[in-house]
C-alpha atoms as a PDB file:
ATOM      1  CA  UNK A   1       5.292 -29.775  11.566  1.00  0.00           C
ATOM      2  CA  UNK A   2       2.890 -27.906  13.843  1.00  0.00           C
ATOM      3  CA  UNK A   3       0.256 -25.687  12.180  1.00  0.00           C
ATOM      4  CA  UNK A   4       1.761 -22.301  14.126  1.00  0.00           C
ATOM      5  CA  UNK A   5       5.392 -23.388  12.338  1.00  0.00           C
ATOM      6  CA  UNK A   6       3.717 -23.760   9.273  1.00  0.00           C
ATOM      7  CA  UNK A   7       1.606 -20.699   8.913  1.00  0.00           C
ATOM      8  CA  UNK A   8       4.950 -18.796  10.120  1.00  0.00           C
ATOM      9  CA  UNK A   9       7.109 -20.544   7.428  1.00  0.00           C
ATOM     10  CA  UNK A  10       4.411 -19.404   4.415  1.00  0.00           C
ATOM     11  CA  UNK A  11       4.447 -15.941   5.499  1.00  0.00           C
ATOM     12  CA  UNK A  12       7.852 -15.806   5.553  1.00  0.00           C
ATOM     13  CA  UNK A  13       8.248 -17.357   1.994  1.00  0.00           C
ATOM     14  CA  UNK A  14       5.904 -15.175   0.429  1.00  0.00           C
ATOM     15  CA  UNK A  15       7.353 -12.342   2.278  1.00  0.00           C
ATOM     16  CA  UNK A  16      10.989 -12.932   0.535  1.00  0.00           C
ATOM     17  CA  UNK A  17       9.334 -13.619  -3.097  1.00  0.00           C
ATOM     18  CA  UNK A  18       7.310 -10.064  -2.925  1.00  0.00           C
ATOM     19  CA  UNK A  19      10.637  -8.636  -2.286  1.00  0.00           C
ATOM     20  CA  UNK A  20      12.355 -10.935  -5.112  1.00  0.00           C
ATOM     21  CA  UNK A  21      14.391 -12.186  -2.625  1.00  0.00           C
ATOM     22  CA  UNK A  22      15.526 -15.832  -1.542  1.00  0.00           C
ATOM     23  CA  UNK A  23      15.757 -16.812   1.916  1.00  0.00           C
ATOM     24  CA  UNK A  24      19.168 -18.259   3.443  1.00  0.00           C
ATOM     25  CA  UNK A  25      18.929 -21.266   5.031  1.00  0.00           C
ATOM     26  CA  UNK A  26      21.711 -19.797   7.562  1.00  0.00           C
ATOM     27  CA  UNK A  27      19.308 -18.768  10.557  1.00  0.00           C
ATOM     28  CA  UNK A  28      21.552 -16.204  11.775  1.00  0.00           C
ATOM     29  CA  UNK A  29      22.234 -14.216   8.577  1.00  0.00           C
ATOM     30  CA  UNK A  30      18.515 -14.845   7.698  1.00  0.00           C
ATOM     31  CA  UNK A  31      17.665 -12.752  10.702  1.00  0.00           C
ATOM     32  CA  UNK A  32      20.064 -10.157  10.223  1.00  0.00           C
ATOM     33  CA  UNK A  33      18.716 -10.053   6.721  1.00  0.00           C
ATOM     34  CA  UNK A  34      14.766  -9.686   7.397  1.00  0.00           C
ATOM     35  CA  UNK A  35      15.944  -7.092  10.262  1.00  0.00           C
ATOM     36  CA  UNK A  36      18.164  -4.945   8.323  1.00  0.00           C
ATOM     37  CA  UNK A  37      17.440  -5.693   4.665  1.00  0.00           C
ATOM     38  CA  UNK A  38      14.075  -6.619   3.940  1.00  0.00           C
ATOM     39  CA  UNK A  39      12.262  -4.053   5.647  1.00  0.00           C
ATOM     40  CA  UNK A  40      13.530  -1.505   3.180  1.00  0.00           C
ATOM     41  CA  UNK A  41      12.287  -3.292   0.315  1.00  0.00           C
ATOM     42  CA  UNK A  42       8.794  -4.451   1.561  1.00  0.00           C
ATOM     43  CA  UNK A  43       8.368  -0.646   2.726  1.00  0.00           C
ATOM     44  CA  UNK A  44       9.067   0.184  -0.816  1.00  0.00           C
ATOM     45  CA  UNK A  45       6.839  -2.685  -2.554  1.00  0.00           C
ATOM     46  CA  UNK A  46       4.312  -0.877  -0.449  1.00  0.00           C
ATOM     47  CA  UNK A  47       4.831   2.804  -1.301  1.00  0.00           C
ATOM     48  CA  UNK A  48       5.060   1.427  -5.158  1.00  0.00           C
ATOM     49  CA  UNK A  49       1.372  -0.212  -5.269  1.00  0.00           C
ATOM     50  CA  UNK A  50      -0.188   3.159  -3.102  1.00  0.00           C
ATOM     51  CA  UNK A  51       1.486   5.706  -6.082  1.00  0.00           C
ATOM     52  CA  UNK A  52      -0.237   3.876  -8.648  1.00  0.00           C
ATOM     53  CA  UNK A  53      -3.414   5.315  -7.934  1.00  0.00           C
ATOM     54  CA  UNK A  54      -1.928   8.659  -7.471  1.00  0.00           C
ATOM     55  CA  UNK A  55      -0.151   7.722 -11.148  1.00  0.00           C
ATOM     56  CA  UNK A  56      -3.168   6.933 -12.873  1.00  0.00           C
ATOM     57  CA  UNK A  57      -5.181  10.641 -11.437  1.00  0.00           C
ATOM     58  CA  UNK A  58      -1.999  12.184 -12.374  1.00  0.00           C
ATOM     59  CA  UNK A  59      -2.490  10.790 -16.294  1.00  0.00           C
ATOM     60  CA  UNK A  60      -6.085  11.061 -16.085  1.00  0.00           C
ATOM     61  CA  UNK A  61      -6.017  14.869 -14.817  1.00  0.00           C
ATOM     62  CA  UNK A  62      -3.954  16.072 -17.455  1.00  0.00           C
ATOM     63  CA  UNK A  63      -5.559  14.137 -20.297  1.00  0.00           C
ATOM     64  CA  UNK A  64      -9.147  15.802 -18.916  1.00  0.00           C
ATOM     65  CA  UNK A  65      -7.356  19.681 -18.374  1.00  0.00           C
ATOM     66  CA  UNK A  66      -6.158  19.241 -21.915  1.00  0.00           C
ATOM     67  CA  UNK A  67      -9.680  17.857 -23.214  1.00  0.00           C
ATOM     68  CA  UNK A  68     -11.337  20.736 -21.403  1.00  0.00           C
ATOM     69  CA  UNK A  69      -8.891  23.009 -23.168  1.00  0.00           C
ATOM     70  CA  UNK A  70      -9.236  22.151 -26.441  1.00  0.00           C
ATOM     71  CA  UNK A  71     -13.268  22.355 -25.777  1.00  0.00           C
ATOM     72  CA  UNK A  72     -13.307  25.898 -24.813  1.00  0.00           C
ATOM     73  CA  UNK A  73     -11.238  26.897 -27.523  1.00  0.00           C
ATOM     74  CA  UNK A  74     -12.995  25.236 -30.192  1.00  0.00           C
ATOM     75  CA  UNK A  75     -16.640  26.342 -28.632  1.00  0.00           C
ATOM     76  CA  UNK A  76     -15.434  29.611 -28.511  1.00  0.00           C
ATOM     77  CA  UNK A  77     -16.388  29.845 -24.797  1.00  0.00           C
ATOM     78  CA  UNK A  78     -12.750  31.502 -23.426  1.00  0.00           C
ATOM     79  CA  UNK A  79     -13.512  34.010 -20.665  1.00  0.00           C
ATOM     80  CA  UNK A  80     -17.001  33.397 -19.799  1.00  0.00           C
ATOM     81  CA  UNK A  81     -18.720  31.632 -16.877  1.00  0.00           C
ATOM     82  CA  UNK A  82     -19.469  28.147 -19.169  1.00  0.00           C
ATOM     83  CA  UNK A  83     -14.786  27.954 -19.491  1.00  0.00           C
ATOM     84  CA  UNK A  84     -15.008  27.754 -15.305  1.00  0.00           C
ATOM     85  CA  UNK A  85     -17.175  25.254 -15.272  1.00  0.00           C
ATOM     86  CA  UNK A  86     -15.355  23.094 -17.880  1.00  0.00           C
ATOM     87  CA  UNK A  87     -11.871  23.080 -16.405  1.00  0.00           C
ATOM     88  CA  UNK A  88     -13.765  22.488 -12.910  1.00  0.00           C
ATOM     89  CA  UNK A  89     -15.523  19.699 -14.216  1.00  0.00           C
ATOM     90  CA  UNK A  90     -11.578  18.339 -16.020  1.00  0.00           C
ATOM     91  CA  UNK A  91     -10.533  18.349 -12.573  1.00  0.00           C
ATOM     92  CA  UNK A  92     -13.299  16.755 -10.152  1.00  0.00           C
ATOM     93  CA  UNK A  93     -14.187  14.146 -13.020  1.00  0.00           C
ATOM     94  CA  UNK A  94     -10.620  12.383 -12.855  1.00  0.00           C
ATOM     95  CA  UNK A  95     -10.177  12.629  -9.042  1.00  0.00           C
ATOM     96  CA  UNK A  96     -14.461  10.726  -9.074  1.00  0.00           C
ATOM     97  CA  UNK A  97     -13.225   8.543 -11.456  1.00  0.00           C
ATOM     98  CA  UNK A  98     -10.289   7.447  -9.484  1.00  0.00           C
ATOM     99  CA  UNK A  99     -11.671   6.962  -6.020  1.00  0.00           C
ATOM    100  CA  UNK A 100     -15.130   4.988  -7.506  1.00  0.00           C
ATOM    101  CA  UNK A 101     -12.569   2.777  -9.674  1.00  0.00           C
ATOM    102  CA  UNK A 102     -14.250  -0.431 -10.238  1.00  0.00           C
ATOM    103  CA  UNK A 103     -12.455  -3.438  -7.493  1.00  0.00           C
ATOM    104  CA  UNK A 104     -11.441  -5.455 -10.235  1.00  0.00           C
ATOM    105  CA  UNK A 105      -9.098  -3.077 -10.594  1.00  0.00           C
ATOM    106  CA  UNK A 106      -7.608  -2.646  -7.212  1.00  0.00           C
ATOM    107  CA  UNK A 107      -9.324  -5.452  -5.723  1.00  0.00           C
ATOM    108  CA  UNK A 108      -5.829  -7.746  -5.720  1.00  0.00           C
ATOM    109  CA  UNK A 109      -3.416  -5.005  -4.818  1.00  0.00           C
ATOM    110  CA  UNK A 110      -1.391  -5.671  -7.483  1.00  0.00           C
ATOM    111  CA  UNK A 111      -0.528  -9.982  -6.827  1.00  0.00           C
ATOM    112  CA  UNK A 112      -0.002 -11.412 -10.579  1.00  0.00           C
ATOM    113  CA  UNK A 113      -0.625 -14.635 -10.969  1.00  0.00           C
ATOM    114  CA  UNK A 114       2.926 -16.102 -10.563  1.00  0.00           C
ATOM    115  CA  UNK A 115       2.411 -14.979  -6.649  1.00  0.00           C
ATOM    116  CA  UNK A 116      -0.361 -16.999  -6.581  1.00  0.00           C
ATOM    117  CA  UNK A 117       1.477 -20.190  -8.128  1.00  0.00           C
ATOM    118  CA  UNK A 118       4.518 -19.599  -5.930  1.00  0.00           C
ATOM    119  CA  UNK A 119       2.282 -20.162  -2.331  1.00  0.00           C
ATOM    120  CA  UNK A 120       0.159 -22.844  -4.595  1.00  0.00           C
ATOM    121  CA  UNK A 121       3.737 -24.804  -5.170  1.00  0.00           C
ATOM    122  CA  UNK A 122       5.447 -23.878  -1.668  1.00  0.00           C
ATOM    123  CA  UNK A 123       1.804 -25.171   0.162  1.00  0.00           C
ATOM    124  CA  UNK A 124       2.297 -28.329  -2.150  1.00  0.00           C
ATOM    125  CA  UNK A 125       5.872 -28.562  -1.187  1.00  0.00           C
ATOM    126  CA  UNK A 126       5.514 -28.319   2.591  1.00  0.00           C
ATOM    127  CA  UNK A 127       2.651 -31.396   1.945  1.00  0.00           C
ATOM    128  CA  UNK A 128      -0.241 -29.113   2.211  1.00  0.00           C
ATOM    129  CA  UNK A 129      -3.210 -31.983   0.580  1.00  0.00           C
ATOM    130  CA  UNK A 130      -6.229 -31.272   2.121  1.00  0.00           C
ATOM    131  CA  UNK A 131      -9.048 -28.717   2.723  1.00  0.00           C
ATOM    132  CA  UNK A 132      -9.122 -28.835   6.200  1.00  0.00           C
ATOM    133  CA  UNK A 133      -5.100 -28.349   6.825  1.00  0.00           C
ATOM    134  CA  UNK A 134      -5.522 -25.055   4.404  1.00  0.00           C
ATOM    135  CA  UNK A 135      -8.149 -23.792   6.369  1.00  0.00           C
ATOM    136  CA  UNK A 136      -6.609 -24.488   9.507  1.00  0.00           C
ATOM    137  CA  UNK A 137      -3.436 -22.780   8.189  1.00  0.00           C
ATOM    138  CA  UNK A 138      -5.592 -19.756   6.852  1.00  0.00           C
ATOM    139  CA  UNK A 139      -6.759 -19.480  10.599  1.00  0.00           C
ATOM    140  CA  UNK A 140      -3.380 -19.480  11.771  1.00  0.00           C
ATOM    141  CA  UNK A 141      -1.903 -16.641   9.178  1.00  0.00           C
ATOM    142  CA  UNK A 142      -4.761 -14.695  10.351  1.00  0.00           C
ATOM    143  CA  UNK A 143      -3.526 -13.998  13.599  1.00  0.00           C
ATOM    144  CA  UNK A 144      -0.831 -12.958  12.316  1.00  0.00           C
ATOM    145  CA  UNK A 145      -2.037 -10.380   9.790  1.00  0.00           C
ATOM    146  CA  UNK A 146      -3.866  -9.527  12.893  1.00  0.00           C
ATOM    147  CA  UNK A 147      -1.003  -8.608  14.830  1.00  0.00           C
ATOM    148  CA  UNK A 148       0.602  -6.479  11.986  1.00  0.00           C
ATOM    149  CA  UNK A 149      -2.793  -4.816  11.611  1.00  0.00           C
ATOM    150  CA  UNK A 150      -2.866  -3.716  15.226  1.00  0.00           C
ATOM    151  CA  UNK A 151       0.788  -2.199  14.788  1.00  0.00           C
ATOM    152  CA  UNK A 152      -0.286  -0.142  12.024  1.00  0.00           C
ATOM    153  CA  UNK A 153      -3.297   0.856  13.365  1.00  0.00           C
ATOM    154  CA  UNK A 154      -0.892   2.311  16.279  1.00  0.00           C
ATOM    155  CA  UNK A 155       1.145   3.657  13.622  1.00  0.00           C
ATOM    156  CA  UNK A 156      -1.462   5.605  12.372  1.00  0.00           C
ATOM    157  CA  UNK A 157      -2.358   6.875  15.564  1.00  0.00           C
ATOM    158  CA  UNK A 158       0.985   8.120  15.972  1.00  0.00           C
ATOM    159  CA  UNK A 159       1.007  10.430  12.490  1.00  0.00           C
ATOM    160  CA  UNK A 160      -2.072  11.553  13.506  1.00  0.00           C
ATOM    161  CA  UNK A 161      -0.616  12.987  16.831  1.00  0.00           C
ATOM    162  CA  UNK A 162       2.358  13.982  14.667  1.00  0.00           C
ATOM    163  CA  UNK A 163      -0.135  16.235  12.351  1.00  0.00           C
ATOM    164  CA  UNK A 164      -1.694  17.480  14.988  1.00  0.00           C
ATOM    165  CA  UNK A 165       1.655  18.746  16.631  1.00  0.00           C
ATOM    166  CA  UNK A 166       2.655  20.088  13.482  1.00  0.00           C
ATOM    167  CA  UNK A 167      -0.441  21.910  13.394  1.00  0.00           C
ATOM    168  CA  UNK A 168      -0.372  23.518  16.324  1.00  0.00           C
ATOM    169  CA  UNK A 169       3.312  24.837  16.327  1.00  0.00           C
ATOM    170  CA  UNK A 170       3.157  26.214  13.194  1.00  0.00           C
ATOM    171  CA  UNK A 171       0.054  28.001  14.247  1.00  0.00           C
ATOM    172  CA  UNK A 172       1.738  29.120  17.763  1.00  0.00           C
ATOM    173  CA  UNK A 173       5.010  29.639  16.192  1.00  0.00           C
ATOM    174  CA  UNK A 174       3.755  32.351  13.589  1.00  0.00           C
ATOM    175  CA  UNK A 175       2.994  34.495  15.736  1.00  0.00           C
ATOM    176  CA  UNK A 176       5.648  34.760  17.022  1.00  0.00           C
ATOM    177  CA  UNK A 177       7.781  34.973  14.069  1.00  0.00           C
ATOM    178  CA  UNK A 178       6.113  37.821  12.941  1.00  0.00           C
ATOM    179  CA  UNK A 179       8.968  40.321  14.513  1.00  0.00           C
ATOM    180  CA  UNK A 180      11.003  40.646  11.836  1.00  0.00           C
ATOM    181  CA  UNK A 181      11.807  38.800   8.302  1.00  0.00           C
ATOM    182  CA  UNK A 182      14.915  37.137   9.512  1.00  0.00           C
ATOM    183  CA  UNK A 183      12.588  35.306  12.146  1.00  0.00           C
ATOM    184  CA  UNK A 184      10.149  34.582   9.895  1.00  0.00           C
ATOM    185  CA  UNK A 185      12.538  32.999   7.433  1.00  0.00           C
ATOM    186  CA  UNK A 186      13.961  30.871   9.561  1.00  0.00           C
ATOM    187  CA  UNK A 187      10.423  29.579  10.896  1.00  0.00           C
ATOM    188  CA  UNK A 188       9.445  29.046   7.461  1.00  0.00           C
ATOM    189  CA  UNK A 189      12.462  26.794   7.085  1.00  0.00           C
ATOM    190  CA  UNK A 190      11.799  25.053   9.830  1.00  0.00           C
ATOM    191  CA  UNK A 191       8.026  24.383   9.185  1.00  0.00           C
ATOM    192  CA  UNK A 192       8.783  23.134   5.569  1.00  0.00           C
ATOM    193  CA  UNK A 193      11.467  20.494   7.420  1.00  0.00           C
ATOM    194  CA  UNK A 194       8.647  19.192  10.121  1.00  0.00           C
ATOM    195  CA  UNK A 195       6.097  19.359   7.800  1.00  0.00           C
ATOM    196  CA  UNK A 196       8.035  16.911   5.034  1.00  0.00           C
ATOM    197  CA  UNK A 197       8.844  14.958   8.184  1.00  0.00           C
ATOM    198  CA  UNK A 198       5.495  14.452   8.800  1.00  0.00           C
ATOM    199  CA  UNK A 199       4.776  13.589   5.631  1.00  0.00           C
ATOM    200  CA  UNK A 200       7.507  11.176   5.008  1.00  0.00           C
ATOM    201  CA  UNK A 201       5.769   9.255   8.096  1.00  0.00           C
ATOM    202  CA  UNK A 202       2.459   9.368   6.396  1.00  0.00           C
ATOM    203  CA  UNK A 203       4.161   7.535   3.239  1.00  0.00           C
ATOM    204  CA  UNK A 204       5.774   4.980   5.314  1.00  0.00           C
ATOM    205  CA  UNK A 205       2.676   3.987   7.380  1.00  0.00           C
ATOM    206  CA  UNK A 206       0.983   4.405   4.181  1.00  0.00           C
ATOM    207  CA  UNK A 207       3.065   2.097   1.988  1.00  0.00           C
ATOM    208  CA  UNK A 208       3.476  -0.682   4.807  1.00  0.00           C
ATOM    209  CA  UNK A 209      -0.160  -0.880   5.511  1.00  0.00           C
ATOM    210  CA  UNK A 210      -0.443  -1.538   1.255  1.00  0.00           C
ATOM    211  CA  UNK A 211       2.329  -4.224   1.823  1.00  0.00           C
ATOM    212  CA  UNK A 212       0.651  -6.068   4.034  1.00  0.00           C
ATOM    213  CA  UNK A 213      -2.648  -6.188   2.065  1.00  0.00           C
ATOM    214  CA  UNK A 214      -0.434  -7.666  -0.566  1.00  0.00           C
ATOM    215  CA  UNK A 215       1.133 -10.357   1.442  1.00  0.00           C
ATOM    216  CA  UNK A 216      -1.661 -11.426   3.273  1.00  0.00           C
ATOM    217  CA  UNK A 217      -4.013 -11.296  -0.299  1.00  0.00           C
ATOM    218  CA  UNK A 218      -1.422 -13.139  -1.715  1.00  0.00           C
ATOM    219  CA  UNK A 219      -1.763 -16.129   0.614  1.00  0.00           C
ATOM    220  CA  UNK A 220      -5.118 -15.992   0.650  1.00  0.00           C
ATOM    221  CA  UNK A 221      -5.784 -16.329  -2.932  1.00  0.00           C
ATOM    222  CA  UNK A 222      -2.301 -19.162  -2.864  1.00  0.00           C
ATOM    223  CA  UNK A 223      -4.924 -21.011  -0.119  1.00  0.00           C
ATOM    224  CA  UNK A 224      -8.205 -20.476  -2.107  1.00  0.00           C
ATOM    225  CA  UNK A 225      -6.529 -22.096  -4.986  1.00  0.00           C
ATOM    226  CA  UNK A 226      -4.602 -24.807  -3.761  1.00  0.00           C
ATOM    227  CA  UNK A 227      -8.217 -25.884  -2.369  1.00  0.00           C
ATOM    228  CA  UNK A 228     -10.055 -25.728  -5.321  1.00  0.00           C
ATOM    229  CA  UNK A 229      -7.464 -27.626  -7.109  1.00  0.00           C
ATOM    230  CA  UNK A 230      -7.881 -30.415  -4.322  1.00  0.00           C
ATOM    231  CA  UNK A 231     -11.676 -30.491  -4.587  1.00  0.00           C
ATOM    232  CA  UNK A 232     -11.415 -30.453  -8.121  1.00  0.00           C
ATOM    233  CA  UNK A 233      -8.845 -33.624  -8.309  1.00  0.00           C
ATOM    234  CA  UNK A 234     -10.840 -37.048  -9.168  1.00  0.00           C
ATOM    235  CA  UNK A 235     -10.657 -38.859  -5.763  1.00  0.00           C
ATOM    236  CA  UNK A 236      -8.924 -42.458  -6.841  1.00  0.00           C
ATOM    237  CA  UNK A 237      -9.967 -45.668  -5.345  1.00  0.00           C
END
């Protein structure tokens, strides 16, 4: 089978086992299936790996507010310049520790190891056997990764433009809601709607962009392997 088949074929394996899904060999309800179904759950897979940095600052900020806590009532330090300082210090520390997290721990974007077998046995399934025919297929996926990176970068473009509409007709429409509280509260309602709007787009640009990373990590490191286990086989005769 042609390389371009080939490439296509792996991406759209490892897409359906991210998703814990199986493709059907039916092409038409296939289709119907990566339009309609898929989508939802790769979005998701996405938005999942993105919180977990959020998760951990979330743990991490509340165990440091309750250290600082306990500090400043055991020093005796309540109510004095030295307790603003501490709780500061409980809340920059976690959100430092966070963003400088060492890449081991992010580095993979979450791919376990049974990812990494899957595109190791699918490769070795579609006859994959030498060096050369990974990297050639590694050149091939990387067009495509290319083309979904150029969508999102788009996409991003786009909630920017949102944000900055946003921006600008809340700051337009307040003053003009200031006539009377009715107006107001109705503006208010309306800003809190386009302003979770905007913010659901954020999380869904957000989450795919992290999707991708996975899927496209996760054939790299499938390739990587599946070469080193060639080069490492004994070469018989």
């Amino acid at each position: 089978m042609p390389i371009f088949k080939e490439s296509r074929t792996v991406v759209r394996a490892v897409e359906a086992h991210l998703v814990s899904e199986i493709d059907s060999t039916i092409p038409l309800f296939s289709y119907f299936k990566r339009l309609i179904w898929l989508p939802t759950k790769f979005l998701k897979m996405g938005i999942s790996e993105k919180t977990k940095g959020a998760s951990i600052w979330a743990f991490l900020s509340f165990a440091f507010l309750m250290l600082g806590a306990w500090f400043i009532n055991n020093f005796g330090i309540a109510r004095t310049e030295a307790a603003n300082i501490v709780m500061l210090a409980a809340m920059i520390i976690p959100m430092f520790l966070v963003t400088f997290a060492m890449p081991s721990i992010y580095g993979d974007s979450g791919i376990g190891q049974n990812t990494i077998t899957f595109v190791v046995q699918h490769l070795q399934a579609r006859g994959f056997s030498s060096a050369k025919d990974i990297e050639l297929l590694q050149k091939s996926v990387k067009l495509f990764e290319d083309r979904a990176r150029s969508r999102v970068n788009v996409l991003k473009w786009l909630v920017g433009l949102l944000w900055a509409a946003f921006m600008y007709t809340f700051s337009k429409g307040f003053e003009q809601s200031m006539s009377s509280p009715a107006e107001l509260m109705n503006y208010a309602f309306m800003s809190a709607g386009l302003f979770m709007f905007v913010i659901a787009a954020y999380l869904c640009v957000w989450g795919y962009d992290a999707a991708l990373d996975k899927l496209f990590l996760a054939i790299e490191f499938g390739c990587n392997d599946l070469s080193h286990i060639i080069k490492a086989a004994p070469n018989v005769g």
